[in-house]
C-alpha atoms as a PDB file:
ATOM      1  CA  UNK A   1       0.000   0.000   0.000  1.00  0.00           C
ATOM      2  CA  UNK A   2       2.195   2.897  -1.519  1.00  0.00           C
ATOM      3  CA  UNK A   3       1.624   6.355  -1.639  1.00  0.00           C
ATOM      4  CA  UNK A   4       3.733   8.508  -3.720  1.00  0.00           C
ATOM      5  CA  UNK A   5       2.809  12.712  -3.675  1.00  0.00           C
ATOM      6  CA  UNK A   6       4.457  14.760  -6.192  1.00  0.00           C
ATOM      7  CA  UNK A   7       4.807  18.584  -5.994  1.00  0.00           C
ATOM      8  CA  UNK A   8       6.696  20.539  -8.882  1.00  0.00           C
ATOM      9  CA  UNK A   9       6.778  23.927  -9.089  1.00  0.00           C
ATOM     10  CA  UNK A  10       6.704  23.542 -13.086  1.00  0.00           C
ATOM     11  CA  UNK A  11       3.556  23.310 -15.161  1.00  0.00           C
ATOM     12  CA  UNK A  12       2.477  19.595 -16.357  1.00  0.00           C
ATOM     13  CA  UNK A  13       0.725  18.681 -19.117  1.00  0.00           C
ATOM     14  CA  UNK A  14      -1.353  16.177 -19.747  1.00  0.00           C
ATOM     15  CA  UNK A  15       0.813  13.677 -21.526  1.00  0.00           C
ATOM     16  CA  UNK A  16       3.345  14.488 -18.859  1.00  0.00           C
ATOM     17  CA  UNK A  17       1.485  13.700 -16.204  1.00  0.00           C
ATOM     18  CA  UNK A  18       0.205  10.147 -17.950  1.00  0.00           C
ATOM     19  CA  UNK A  19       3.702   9.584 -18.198  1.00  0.00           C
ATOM     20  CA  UNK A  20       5.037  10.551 -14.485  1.00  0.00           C
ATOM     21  CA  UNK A  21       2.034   8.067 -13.197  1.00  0.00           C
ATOM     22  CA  UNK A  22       2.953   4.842 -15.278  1.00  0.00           C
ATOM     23  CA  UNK A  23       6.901   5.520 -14.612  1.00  0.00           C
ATOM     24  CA  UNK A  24       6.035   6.118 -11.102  1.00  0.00           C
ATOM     25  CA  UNK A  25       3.931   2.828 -11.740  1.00  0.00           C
ATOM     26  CA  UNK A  26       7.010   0.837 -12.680  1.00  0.00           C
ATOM     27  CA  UNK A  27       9.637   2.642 -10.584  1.00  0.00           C
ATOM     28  CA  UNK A  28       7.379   1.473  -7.150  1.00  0.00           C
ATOM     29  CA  UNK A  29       8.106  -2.402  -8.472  1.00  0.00           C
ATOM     30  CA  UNK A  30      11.574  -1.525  -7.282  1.00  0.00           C
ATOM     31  CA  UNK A  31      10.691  -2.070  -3.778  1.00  0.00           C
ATOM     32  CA  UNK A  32       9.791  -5.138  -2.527  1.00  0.00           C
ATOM     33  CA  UNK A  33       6.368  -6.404  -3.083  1.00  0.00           C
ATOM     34  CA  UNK A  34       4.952  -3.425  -4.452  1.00  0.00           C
ATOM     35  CA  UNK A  35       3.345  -2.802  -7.391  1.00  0.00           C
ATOM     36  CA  UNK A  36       1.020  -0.053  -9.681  1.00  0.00           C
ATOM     37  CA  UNK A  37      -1.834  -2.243  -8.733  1.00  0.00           C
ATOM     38  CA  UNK A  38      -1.648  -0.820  -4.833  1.00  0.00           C
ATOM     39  CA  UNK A  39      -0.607   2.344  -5.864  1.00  0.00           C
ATOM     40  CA  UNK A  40      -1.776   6.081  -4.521  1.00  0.00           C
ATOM     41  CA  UNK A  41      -0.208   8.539  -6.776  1.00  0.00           C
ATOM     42  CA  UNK A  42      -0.610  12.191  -6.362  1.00  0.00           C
ATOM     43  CA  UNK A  43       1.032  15.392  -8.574  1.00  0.00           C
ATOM     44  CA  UNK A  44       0.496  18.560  -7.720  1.00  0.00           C
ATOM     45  CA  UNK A  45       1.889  21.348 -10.189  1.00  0.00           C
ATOM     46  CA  UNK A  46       3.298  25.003 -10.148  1.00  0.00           C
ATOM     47  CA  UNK A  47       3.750  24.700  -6.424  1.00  0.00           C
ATOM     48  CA  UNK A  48       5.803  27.577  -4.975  1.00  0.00           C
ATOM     49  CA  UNK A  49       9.265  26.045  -4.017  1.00  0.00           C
ATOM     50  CA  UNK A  50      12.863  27.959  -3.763  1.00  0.00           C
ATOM     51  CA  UNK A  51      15.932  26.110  -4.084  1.00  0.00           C
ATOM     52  CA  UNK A  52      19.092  28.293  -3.095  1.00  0.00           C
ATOM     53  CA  UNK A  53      16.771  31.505  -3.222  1.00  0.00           C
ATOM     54  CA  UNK A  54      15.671  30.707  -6.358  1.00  0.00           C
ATOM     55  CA  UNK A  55      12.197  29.285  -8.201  1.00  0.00           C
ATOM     56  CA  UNK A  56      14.298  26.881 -10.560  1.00  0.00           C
ATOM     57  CA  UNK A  57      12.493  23.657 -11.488  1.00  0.00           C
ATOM     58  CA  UNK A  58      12.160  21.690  -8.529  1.00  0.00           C
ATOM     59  CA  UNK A  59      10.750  18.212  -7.881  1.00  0.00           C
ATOM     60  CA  UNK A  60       9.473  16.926  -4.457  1.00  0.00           C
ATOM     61  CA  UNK A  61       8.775  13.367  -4.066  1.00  0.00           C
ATOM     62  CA  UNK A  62       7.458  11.760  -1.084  1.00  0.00           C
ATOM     63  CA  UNK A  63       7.167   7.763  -1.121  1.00  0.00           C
ATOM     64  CA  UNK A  64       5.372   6.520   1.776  1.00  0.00           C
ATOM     65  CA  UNK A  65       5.269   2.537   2.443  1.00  0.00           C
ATOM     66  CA  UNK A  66       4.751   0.112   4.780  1.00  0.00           C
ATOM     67  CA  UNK A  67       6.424  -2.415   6.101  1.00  0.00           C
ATOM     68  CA  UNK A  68       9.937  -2.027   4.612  1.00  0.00           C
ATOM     69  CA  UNK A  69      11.525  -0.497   7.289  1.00  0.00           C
ATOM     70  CA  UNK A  70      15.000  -1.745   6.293  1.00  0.00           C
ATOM     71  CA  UNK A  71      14.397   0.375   3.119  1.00  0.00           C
ATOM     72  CA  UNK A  72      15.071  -2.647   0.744  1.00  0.00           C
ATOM     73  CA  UNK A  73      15.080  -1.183  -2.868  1.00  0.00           C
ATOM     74  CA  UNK A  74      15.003   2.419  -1.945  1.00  0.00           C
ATOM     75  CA  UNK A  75      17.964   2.909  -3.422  1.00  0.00           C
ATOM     76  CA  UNK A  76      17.068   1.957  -6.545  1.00  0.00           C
ATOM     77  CA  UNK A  77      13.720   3.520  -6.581  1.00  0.00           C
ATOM     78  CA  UNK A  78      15.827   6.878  -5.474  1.00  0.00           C
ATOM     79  CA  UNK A  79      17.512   6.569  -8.628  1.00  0.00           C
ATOM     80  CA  UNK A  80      14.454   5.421 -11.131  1.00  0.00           C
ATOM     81  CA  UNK A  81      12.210   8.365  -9.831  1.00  0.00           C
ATOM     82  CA  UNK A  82      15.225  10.741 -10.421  1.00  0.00           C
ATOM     83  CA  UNK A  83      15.580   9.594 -13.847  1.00  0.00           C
ATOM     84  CA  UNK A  84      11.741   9.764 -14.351  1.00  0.00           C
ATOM     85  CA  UNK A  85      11.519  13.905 -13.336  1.00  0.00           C
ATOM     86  CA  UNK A  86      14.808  14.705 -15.796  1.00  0.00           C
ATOM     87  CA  UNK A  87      13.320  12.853 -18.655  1.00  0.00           C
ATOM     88  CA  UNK A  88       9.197  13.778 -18.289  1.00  0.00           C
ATOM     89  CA  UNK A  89       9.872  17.303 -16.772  1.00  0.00           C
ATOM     90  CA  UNK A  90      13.585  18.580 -18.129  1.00  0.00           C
ATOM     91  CA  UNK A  91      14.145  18.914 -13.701  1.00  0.00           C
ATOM     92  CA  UNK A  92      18.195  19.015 -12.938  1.00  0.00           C
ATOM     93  CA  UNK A  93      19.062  15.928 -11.210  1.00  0.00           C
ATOM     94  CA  UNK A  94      20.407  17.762  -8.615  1.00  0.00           C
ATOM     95  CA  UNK A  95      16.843  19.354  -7.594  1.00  0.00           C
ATOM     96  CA  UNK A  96      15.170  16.315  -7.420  1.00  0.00           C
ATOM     97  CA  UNK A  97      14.304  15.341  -3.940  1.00  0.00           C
ATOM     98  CA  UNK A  98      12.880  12.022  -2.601  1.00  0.00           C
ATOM     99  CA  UNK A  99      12.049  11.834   0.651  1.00  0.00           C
ATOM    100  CA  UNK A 100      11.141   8.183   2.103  1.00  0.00           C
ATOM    101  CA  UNK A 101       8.312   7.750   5.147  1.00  0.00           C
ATOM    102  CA  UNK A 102       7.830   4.411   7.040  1.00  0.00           C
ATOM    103  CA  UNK A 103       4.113   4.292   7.413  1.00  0.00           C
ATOM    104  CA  UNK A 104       3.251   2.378  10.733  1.00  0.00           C
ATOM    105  CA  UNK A 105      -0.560   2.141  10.665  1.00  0.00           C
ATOM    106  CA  UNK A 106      -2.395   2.596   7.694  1.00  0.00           C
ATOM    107  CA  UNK A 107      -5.917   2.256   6.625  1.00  0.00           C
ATOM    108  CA  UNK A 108      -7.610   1.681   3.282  1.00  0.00           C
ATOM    109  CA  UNK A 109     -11.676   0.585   2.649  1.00  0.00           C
ATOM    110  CA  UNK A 110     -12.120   0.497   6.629  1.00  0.00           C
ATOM    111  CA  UNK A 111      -9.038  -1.987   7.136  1.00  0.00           C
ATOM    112  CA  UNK A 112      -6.466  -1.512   9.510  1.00  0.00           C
ATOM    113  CA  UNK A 113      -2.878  -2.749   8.999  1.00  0.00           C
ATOM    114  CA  UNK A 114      -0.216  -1.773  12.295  1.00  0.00           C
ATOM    115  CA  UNK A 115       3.337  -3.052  12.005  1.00  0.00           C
ATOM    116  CA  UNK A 116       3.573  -3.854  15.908  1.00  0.00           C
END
């Protein structure tokens, strides 16, 4: 049960964002056990965001999962979803940020998974 938000401060198209959600897709097979079919996706565009004072294009990725708190594949992933933001969205490697969040409890359709 992934969750993956998205906020660029850059304007996305259409076609862009078809492609950043079936990359995203692939990229979250990375980690273990995951796949598109469990998938929450979010993107948010033309947030505000300043890097080094500046508005440059700027990605902000936040992949939430549970149960891999040893972070198995997020590595990997780091690098896929970096690749996916220069290629869809012409964003410098360098201001693409992931940030990774180990859900404990989470609830979907009224059931409740806990890791303890």
């Amino acid at each position: 049960m992934p969750f993956i938000m998205t906020k660029v401060n850059v304007p996305v198209g259409t076609a862009q964002e078809v492609q950043l959600k079936a990359r995203l897709g692939k990229a979250i097979e990375l980690l273990p056990g995951l796949s598109e079919k469990y998938l929450l996706a979010g993107i948010e565009q033309n947030c505000r965001f300043y890097l080094r004072g500046d508005s440059e294009p700027v990605a902000y990725i936040e992949a939430s999962v549970f149960g891999n708190e040893q972070h198995i594949g997020c590595e990997d992933f780091a690098v896929a979803v970096t690749k996916i933001f220069v290629d869809v969205l012409n964003i410098s490697p360098q201001n693409v940020y992931v940030k990774f969040s180990d859900i404990a409890a989470w609830s979907v359709g009224g059931m409740f998974f806990d890791r303890g």
